[in-house]
Protein backbone atom coordinates (compact mmCIF):
# COMPACT_ATOMS: atom_id res chain seq x y z
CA UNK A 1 -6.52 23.86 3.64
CA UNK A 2 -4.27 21.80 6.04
CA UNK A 3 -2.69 19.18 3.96
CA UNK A 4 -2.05 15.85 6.01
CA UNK A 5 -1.62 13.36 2.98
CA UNK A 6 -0.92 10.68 6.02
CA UNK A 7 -1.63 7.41 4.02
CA UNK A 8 -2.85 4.12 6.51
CA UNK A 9 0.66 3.35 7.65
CA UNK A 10 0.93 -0.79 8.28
CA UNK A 11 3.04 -1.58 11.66
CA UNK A 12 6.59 0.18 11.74
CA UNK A 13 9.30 -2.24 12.32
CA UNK A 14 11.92 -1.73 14.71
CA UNK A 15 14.71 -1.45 12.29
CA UNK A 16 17.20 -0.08 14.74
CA UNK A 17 16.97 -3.59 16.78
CA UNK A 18 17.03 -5.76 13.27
CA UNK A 19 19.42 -8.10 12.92
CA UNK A 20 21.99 -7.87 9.44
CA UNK A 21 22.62 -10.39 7.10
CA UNK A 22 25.22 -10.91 4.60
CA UNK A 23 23.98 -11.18 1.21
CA UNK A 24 26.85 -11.29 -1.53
CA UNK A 25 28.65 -8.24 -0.67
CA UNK A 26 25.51 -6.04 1.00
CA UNK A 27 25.02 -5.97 4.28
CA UNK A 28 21.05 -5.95 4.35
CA UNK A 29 18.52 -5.31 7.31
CA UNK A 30 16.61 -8.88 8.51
CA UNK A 31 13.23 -7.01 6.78
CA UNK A 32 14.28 -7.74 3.75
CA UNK A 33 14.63 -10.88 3.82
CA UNK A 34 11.00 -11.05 5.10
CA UNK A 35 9.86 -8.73 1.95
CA UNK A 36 11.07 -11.63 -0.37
CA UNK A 37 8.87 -14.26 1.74
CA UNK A 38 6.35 -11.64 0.87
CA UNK A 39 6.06 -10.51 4.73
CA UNK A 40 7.92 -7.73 4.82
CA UNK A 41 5.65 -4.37 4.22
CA UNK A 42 7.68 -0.41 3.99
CA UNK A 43 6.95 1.54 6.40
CA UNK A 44 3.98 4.41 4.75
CA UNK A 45 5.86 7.76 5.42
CA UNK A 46 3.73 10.89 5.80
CA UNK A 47 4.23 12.97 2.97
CA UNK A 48 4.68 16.93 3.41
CA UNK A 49 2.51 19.14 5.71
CA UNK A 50 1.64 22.74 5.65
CA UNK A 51 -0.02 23.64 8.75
CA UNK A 52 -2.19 25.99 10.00
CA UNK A 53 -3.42 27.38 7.02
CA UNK A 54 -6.92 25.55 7.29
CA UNK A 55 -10.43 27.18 6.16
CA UNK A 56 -11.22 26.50 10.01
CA UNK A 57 -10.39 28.35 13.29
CA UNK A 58 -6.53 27.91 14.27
CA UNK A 59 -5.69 24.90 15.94
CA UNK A 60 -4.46 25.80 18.96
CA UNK A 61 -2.89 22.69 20.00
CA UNK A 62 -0.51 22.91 23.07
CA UNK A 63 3.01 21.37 23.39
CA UNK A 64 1.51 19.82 26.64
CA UNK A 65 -1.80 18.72 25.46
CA UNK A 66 -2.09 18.36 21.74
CA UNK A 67 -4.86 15.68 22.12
CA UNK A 68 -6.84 17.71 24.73
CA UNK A 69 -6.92 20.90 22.39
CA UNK A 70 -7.39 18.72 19.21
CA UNK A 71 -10.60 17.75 20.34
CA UNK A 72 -10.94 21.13 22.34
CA UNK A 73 -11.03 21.80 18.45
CA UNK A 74 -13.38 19.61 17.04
CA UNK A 75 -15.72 20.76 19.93
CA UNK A 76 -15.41 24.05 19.06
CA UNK A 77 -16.20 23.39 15.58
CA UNK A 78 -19.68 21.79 16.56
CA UNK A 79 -20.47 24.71 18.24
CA UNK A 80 -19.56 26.60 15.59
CA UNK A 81 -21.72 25.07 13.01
CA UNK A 82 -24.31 24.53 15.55
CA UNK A 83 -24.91 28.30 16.12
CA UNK A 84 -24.55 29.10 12.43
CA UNK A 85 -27.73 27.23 12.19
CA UNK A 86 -29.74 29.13 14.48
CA UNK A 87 -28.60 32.36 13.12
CA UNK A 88 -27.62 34.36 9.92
CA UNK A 89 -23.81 34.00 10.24
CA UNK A 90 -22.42 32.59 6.83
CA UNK A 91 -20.94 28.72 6.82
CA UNK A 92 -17.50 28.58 5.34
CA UNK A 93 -17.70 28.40 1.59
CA UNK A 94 -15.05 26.33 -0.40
CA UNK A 95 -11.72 26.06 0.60
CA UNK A 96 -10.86 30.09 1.60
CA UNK A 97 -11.16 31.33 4.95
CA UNK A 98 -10.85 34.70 4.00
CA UNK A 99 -14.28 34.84 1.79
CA UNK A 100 -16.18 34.45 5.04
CA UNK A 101 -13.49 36.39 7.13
CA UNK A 102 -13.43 39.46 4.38
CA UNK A 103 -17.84 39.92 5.52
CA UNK A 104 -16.74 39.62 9.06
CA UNK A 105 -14.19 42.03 9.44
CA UNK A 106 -13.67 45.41 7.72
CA UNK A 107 -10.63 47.82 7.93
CA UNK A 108 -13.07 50.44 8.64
CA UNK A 109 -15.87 51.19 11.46
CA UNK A 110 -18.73 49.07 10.37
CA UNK A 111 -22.23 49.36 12.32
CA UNK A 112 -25.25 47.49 12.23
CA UNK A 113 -28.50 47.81 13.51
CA UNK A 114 -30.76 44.95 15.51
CA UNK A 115 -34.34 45.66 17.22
CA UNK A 116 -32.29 45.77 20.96
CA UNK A 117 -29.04 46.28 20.48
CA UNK A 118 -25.94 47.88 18.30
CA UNK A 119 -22.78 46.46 17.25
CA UNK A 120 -19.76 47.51 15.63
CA UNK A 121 -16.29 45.96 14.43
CA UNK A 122 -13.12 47.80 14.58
CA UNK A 123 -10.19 46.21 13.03
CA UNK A 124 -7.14 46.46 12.03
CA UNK A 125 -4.57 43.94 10.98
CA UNK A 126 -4.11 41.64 14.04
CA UNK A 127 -7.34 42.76 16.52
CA UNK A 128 -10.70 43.29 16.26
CA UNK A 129 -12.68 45.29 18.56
CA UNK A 130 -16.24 44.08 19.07
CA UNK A 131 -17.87 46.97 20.99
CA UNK A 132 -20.99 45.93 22.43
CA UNK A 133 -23.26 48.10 24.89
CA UNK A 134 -19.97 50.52 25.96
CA UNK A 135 -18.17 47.09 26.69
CA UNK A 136 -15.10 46.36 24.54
CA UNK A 137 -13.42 42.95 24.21
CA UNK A 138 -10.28 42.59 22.03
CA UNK A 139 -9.76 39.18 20.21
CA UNK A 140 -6.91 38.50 18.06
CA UNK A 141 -7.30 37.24 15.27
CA UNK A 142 -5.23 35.37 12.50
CA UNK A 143 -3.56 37.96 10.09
CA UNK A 144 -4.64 36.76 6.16
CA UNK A 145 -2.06 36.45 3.57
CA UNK A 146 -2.95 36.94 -0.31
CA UNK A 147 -3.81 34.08 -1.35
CA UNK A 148 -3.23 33.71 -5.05
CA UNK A 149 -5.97 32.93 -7.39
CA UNK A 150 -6.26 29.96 -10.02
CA UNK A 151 -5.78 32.67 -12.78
CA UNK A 152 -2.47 34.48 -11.23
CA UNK A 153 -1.07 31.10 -10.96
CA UNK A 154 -2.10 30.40 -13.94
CA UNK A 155 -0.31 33.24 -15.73
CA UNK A 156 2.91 33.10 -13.31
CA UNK A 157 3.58 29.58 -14.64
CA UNK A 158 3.06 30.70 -18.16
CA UNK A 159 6.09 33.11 -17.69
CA UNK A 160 7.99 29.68 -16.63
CA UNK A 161 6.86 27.04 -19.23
CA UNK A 162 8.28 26.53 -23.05
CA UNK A 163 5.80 26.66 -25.54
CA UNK A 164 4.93 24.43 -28.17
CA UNK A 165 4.08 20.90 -28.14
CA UNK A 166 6.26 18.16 -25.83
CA UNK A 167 5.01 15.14 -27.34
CA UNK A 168 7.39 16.85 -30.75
CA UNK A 169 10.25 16.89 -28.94
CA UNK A 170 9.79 14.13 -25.79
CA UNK A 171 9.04 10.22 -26.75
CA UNK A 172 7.69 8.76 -23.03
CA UNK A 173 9.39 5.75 -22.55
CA UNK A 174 7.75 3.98 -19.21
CA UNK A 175 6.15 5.03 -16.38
CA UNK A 176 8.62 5.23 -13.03
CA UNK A 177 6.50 6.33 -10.40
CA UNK A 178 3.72 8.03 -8.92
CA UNK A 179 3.71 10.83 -6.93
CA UNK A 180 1.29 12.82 -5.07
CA UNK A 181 1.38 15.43 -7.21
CA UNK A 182 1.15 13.63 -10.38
CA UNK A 183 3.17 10.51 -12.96
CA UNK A 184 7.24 10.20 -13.34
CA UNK A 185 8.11 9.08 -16.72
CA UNK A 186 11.61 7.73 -18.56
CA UNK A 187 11.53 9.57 -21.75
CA UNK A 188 14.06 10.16 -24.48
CA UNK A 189 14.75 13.46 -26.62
CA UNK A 190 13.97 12.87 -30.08
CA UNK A 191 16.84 15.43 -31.08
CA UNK A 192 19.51 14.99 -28.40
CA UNK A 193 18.74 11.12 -27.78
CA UNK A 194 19.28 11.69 -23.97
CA UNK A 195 17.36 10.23 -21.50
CA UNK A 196 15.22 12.11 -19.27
CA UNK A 197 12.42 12.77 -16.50
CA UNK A 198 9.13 14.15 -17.64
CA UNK A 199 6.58 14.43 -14.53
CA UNK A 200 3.09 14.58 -15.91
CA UNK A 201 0.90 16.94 -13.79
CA UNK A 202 -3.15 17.35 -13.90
CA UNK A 203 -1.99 21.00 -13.22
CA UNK A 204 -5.95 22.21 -12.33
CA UNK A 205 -7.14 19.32 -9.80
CA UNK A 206 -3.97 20.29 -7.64
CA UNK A 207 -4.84 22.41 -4.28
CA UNK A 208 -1.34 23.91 -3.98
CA UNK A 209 -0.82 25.08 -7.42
CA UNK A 210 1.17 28.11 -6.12
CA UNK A 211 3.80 25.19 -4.42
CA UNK A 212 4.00 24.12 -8.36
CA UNK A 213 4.97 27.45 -9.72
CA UNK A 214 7.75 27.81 -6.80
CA UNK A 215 9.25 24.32 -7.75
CA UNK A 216 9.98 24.91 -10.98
CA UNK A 217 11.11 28.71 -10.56
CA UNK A 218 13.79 27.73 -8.46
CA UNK A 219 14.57 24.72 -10.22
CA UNK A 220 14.91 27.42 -13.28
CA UNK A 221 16.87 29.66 -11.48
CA UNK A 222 19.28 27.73 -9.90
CA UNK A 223 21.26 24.76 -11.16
CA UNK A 224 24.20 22.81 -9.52
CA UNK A 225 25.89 19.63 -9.81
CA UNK A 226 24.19 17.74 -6.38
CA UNK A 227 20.60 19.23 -7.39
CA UNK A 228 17.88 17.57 -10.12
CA UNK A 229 18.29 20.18 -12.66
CA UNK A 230 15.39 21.35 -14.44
CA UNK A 231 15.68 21.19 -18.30
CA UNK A 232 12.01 23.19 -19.42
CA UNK A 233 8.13 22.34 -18.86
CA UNK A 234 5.43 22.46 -21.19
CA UNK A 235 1.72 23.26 -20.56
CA UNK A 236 -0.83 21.40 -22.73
CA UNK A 237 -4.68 23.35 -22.65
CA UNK A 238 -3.63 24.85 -19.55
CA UNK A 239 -4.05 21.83 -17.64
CA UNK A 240 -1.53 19.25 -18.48
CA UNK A 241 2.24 20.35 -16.98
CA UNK A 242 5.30 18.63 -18.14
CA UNK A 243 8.54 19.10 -15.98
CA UNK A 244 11.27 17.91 -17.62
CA UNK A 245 14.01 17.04 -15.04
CA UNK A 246 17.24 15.26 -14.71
CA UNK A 247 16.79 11.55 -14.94
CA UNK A 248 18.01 9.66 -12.05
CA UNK A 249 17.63 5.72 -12.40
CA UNK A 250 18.83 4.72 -9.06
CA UNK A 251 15.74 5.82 -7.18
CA UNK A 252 15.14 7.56 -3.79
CA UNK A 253 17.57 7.29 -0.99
CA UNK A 254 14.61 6.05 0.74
CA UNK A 255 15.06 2.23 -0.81
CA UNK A 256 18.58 2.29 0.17
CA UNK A 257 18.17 3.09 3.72
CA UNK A 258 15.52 0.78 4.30
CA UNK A 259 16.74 -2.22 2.43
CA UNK A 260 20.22 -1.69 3.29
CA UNK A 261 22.96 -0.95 5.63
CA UNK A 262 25.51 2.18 5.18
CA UNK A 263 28.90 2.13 6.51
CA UNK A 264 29.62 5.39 7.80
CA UNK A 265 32.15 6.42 4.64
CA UNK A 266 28.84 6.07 2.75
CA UNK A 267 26.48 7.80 5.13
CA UNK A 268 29.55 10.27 4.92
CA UNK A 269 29.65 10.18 1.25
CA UNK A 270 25.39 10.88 0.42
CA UNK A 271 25.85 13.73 3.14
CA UNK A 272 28.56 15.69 1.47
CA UNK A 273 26.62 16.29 -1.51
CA UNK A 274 23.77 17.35 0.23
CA UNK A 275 25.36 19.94 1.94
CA UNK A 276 27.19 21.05 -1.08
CA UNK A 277 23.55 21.30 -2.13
CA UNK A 278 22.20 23.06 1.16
CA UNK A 279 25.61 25.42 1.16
CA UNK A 280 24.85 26.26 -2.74
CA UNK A 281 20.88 26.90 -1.90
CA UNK A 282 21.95 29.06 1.50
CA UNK A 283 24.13 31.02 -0.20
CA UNK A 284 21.88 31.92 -2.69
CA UNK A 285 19.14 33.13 -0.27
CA UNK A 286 16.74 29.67 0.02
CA UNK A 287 15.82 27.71 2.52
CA UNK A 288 14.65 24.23 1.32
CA UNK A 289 12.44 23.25 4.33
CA UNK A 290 11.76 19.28 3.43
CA UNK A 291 15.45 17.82 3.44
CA UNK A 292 14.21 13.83 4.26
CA UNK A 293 15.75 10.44 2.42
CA UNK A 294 12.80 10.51 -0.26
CA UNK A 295 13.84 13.82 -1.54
CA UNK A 296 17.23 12.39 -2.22
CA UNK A 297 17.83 10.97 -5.91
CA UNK A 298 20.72 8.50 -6.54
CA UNK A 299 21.94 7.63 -9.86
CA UNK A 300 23.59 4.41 -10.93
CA UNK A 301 26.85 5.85 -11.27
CA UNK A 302 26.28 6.77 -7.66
CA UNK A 303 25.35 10.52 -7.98
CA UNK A 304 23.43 11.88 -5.25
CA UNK A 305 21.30 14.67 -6.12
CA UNK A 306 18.36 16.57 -4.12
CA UNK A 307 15.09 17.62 -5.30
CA UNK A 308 11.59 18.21 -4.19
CA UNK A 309 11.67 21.86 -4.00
CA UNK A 310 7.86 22.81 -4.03
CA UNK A 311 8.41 24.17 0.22
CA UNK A 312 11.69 25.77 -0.52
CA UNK A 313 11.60 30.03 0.53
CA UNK A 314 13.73 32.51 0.04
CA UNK A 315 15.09 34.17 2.80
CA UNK A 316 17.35 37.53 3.40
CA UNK A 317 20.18 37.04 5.37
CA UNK A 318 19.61 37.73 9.17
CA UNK A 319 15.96 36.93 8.44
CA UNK A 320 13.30 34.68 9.90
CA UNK A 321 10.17 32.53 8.37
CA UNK A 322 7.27 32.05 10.38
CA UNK A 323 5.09 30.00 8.13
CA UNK A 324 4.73 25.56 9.74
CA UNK A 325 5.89 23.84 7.09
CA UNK A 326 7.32 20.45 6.57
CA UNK A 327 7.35 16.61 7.17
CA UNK A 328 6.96 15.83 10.49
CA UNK A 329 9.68 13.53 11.47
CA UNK A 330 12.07 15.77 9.52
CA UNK A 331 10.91 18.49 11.47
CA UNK A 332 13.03 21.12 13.42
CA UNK A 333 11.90 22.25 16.89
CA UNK A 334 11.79 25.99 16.32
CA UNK A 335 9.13 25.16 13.69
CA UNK A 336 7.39 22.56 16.01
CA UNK A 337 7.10 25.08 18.27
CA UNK A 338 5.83 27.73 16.23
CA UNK A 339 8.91 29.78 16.28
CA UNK A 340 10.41 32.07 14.16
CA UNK A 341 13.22 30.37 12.03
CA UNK A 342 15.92 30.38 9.51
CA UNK A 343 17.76 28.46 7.30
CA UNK A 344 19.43 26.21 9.99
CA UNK A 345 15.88 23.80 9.86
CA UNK A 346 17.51 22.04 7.02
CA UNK A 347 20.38 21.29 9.55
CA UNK A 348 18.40 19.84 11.80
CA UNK A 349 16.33 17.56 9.10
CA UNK A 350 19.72 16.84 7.44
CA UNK A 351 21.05 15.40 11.32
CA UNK A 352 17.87 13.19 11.15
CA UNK A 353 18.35 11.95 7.76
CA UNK A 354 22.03 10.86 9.32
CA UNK A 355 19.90 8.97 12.11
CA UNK A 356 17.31 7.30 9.03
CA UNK A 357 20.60 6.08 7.08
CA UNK A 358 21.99 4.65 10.59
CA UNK A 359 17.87 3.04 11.80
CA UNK A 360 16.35 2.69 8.92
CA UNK A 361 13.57 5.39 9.81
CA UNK A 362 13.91 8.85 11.50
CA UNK A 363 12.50 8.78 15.31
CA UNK A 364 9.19 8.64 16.07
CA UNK A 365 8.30 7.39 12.66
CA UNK A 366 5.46 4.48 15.05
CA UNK A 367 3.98 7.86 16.14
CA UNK A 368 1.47 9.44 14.31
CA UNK A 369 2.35 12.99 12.95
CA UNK A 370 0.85 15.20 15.53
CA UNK A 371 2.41 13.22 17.89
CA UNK A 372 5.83 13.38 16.06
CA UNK A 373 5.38 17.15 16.12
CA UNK A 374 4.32 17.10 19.90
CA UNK A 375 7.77 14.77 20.94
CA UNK A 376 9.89 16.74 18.88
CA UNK A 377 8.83 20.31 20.50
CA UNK A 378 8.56 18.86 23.94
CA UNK A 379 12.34 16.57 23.80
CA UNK A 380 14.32 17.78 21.07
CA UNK A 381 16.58 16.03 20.32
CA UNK A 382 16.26 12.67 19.98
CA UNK A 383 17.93 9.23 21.53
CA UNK A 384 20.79 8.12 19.50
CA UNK A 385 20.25 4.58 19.71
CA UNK A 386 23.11 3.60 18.25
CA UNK A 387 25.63 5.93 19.77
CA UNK A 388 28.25 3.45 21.10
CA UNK A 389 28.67 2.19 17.75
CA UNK A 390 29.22 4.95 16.06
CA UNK A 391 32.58 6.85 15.61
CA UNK A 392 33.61 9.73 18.11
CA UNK A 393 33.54 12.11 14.59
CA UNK A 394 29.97 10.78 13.88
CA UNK A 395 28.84 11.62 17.08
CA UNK A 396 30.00 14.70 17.66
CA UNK A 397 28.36 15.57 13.62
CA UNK A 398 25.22 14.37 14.86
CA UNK A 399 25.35 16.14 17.87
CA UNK A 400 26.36 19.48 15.77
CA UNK A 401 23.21 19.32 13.38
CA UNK A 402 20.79 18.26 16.17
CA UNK A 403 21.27 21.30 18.55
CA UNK A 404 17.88 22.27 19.99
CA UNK A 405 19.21 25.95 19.61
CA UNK A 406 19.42 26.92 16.59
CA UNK A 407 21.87 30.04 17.26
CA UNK A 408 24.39 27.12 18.21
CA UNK A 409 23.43 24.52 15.70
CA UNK A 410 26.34 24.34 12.52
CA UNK A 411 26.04 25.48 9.47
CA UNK A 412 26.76 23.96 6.13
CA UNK A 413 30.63 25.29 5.86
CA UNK A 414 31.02 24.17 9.03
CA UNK A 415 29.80 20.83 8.57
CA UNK A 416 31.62 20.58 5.29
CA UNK A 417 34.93 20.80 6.98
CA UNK A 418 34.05 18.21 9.84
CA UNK A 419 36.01 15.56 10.44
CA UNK A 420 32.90 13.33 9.72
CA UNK A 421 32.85 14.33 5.92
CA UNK A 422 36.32 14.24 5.19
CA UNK A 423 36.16 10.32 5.98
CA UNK A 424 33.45 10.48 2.72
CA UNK A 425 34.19 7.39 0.47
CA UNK A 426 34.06 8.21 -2.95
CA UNK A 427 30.13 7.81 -4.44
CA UNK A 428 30.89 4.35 -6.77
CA UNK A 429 31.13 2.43 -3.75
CA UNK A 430 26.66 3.50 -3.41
CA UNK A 431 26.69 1.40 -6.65
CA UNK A 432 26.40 -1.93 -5.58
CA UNK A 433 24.03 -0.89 -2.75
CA UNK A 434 21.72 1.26 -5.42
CA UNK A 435 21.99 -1.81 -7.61
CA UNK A 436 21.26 -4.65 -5.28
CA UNK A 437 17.78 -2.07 -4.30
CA UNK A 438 16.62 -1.99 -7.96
CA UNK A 439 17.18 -6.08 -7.79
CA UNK A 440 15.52 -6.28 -4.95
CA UNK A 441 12.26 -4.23 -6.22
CA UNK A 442 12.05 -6.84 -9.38
């Protein structure tokens, strides 16, 4: 099912021609001072996307004409359902395309019989073959992945979870968020004493359950300093998942960059340790896919730490993913284009988290997604509006992560030695800044 999650999004403001105020020792964007008049509104980011994975026909949106195919699309669907009313073609069914596709198409020869006529599908794994009076037309068709069931899921995260009873061992505290995917909770160990995350899940009402299972398995697997280290989940009556994470008070990065202004030692600083992240999760083989300021966790001794990995792959070196996944803005033109790619998209999303901590949103964010996707395959890179004030080592980092081609783009040990990140200022001086956020969201 194509997953949009795009929530009504109020007017974007222009940070990047917002004026800067002083206030005590922050330098804070003119927004905020309108959000304490009770004006000032955040700017609704689309969460993530998988594409092209709907119970539909493909969308076959072009980089020239996304809008013209889109409701090419829609037409198509009328039709679609029109004719499956005056005939005895099944309508989709639930959210699978490949119960209605699996009576379509068989990998064998398949004939059947009408008063005038006779038909017969040939098929393999990318074409059919409808033969029809000595006249053959090839169509290609999608090729169908396994799609997991409830149950496999089910059993895969059972080989993942710790059983017994958390409420014996975990005393929930307050709530700290909510998510899409479920509730973020403060809780304390009743043994150790230490202070932790517990995200509540209603495990069976989620539609990507498999995305579940692949968060916490590589959260399991693989644990370093600048990551949110999973401790152990629990499953209560196979329904309600605990993940019990690092706890990181400070928040998203996402509250920082909007409410604040970096200097580039701390734009510097929150970049280092995500590409000690990025270089620890390369070399291991995985390919995180959704690297954007509100997957970025700050704690209030200034630790910067990156999580969300529910899109994350893995990925043999010298291969390529196919599969659109993503946030838009965030998005890498390889995969806006429907190209083959590799881990050098988290590159790319990384450069445009550098532009969100300098503008206060990544470009395009006034666009809807589609049309995101659409500017980002047809430009590539985008405008540095700030690019006279920056430093001549900023630039040219920028203009290393943001190559269209991803052959040419950097890579993490490259970026690690720039000159950029060796300018880092250590991660206390975040503190005030993560501190002055959490006053500002009392």
């Amino acid at each position: 099912m194509t997953e949009w999650n795009c929530c009504p999004r109020a007017k974007p403001r222009n940070l990047a021609k917002g004026g800067r105020r002083e206030l005590g020792e922050l330098i804070v964007r003119d927004s905020v001072v309108q959000l304490f008049r009770g004006a000032g509104f955040r700017p609704a980011r689309s969460s993530a996307i998988i594409l092209w994975e709907s119970s539909f026909k493909p969308l076959n949106f072009s980089v020239q004409s996304p809008f013209a195919a889109y409701i090419q699309h829609i037409g198509q669907e009328l039709q679609y359902f029109k004719s499956g009313t005056n005939s005895q073609c099944s309508t989709h069914s639930g959210d699978s395309v490949e119960s209605e596709s699996s009576s379509k198409i068989s990998s064998v020869e398949e004939e059947t019989s009408t008063s005038t006529t006779n038909y017969y599908i040939n098929s393999n794994k990318e074409n059919v073959a409808v033969v029809h009076n000595e006249k053959t037309c090839k169509v290609t068709v999608r090729h169908l992945t396994h799609k997991s069931s409830d149950r496999e899921v089910l059993e895969a995260l059972r080989t993942v979870v710790t059983p017994g009873n958390p409420y014996e061992k975990y005393r929930l505290i307050h709530r700290v968020g909510v998510g899409a995917s479920g509730t973020v909770y403060a809780a304390k160990c009743r043994h150790t004493g230490r202070t932790v995350a517990v995200k509540r899940i209603a495990f069976k009402s989620q539609h990507k359950k498999d995305m579940l299972v692949t968060e916490i398995k590589v959260m399991k697997q693989f644990r370093h300093h600048a990551l949110v280290n999973f401790i152990e989940a629990f499953l209560v009556d196979e329904n309600d998942l605990w993940v019990v994470m690092d706890y990181l008070e400070g928040g998203n990065l996402t509250d920082v960059v909007v409410k604040t202004i970096l200097d580039e030692g701390q734009i510097a600083a929150v970049l280092k340790e995500c590409l000690l992240a990025l270089n620890f999760l390369h070399c291991h083989g995985i390919i995180h896919r959704d690297i954007k300021s509100d997957n970025v966790l700050l704690g209030m001794d200034g630790s910067v730490k990156l999580t969300d990995f529910g899109f994350c792959a893995e990925i043999e070196h010298g291969a390529n993913r196919a599969t659109m996944v993503g946030t838009p803005y965030w998005m890498a033109p390889e995969i806006a284009n429907k190209r083959r790619y590799n881990y050098k998209v988290d590159i790319w999303s990384l450069g445009i988290m550098a532009l969100e901590m300098v503008d206060g949103e990544p470009p395009y964010l006034q666009e809807t997604p589609i049309k995101a996707i659409h500017l980002i395959a047809q430009i590539g890179k985008p405008e540095v509006k700030r690019r006279s004030q920056m430093s001549p080592e900023f630039v040219h980092f920028l203009d290393r992560c943001l190559c269209v081609r991803p052959d040419l783009r950097a890579d993490t040990e490259e970026l690690l030695a720039h000159p950029f990140i060796a300018q880092a200022r250590p991660l206390t001086h975040l503190i005030p800044y993560i501190k002055a956020v959490k006053q500002f969201k009392r």
